[in-house]
C-alpha atoms as a PDB file:
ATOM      1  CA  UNK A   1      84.704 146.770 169.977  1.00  0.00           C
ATOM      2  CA  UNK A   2      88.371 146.610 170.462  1.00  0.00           C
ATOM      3  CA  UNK A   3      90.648 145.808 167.716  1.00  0.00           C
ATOM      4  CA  UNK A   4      94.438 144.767 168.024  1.00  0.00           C
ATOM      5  CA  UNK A   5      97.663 144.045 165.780  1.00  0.00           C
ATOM      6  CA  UNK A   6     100.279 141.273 166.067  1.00  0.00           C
ATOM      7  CA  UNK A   7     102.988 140.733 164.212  1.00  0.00           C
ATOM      8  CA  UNK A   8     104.094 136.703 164.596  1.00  0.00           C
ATOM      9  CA  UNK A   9     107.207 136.299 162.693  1.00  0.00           C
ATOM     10  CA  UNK A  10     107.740 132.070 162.744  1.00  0.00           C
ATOM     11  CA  UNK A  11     111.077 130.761 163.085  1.00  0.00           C
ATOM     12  CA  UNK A  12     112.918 126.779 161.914  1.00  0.00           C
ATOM     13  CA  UNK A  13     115.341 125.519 164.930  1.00  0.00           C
ATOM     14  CA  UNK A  14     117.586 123.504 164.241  1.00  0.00           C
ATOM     15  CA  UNK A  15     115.473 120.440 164.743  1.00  0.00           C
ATOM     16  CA  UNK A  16     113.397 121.626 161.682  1.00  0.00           C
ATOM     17  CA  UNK A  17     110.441 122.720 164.172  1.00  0.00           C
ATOM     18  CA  UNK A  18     108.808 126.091 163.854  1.00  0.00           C
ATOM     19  CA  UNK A  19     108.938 129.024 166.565  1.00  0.00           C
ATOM     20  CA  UNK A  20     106.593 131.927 167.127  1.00  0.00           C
ATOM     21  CA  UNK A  21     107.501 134.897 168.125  1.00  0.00           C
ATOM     22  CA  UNK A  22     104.580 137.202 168.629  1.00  0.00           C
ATOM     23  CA  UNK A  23     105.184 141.039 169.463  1.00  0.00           C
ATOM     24  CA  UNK A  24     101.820 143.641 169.808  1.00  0.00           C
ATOM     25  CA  UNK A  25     101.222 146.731 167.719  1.00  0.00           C
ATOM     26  CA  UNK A  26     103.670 146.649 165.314  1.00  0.00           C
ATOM     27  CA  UNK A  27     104.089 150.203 163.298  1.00  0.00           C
ATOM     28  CA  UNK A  28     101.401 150.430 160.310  1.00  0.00           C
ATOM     29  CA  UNK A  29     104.650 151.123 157.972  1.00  0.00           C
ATOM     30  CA  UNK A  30     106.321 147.831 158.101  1.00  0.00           C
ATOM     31  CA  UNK A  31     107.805 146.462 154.971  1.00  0.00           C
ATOM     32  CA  UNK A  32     108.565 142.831 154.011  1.00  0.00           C
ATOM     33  CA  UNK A  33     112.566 144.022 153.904  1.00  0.00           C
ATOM     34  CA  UNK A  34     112.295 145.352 157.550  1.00  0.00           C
ATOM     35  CA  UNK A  35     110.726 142.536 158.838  1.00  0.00           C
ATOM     36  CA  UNK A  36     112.890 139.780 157.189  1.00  0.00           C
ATOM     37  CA  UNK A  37     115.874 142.062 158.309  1.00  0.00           C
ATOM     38  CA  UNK A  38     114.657 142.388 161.834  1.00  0.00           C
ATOM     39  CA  UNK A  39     114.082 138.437 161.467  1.00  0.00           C
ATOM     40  CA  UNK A  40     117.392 137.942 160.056  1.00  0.00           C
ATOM     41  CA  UNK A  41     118.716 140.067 163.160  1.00  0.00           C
ATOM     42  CA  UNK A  42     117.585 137.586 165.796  1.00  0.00           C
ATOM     43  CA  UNK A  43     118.882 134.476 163.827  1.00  0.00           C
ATOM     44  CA  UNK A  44     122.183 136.379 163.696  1.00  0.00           C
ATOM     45  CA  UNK A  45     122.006 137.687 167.774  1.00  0.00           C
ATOM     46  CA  UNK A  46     121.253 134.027 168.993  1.00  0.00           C
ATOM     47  CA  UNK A  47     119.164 135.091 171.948  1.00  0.00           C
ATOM     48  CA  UNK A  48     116.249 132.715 171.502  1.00  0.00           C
ATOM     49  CA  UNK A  49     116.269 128.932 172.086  1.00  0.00           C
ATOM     50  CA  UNK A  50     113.676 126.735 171.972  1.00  0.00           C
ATOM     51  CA  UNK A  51     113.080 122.449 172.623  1.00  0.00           C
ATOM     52  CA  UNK A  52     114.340 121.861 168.890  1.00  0.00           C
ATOM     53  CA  UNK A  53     117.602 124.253 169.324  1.00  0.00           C
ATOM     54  CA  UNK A  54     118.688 127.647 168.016  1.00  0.00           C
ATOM     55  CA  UNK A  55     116.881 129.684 165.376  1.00  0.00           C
ATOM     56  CA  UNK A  56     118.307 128.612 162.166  1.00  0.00           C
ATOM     57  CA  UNK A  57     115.955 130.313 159.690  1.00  0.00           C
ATOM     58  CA  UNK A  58     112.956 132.363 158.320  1.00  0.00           C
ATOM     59  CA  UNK A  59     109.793 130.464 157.768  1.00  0.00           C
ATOM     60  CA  UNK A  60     107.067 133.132 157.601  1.00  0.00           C
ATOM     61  CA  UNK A  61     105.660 136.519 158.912  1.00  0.00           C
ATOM     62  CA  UNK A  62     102.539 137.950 158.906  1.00  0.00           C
ATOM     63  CA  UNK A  63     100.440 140.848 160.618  1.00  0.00           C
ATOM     64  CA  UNK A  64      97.003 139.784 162.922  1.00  0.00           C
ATOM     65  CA  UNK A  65      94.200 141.654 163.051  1.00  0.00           C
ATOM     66  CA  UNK A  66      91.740 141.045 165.675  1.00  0.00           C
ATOM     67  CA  UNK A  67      88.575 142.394 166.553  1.00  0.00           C
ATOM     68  CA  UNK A  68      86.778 141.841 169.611  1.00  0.00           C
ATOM     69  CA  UNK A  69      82.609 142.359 169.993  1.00  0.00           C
ATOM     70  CA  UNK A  70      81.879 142.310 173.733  1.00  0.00           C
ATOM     71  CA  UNK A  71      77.915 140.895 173.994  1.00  0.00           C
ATOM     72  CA  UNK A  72      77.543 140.938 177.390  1.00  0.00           C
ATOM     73  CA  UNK A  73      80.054 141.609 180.397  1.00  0.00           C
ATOM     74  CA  UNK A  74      79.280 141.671 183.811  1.00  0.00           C
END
């Protein structure tokens, strides 16, 4: 059984569509105000574009967990 984290922290353009941005194992101690700052941060930096423009603002974050039961493998 393998279990992972991912933190997607979802993004409006300037089109009004949403972005995902999706990064693995995020630290266990993350708090909402480091995450909207971080998310704030790449709004501000202007390194990501996507089909419906720059990222204008926040929608949402949230942490994944996933757990994976291998039943057979060969």
């Amino acid at each position: 059984m393998a279990t992972t984290q991912t933190l997607q922290m979802r993004f409006v353009t300037q089109a009004g569509s949403r972005v995902t941005i999706s990064l693995d194992n995020p630290k266990d101690t993350l708090t909402e105000a480091e995450v909207t700052a971080a998310m704030d941060q790449i709004i501000a930096a202007n390194v990501f574009t996507a089909s419906g423009g720059d990222l204008v603002g926040k929608d949402s974050a949230q942490i994944i967990d996933r757990t994976v039961n291998v039943i057979y493998e060969a």
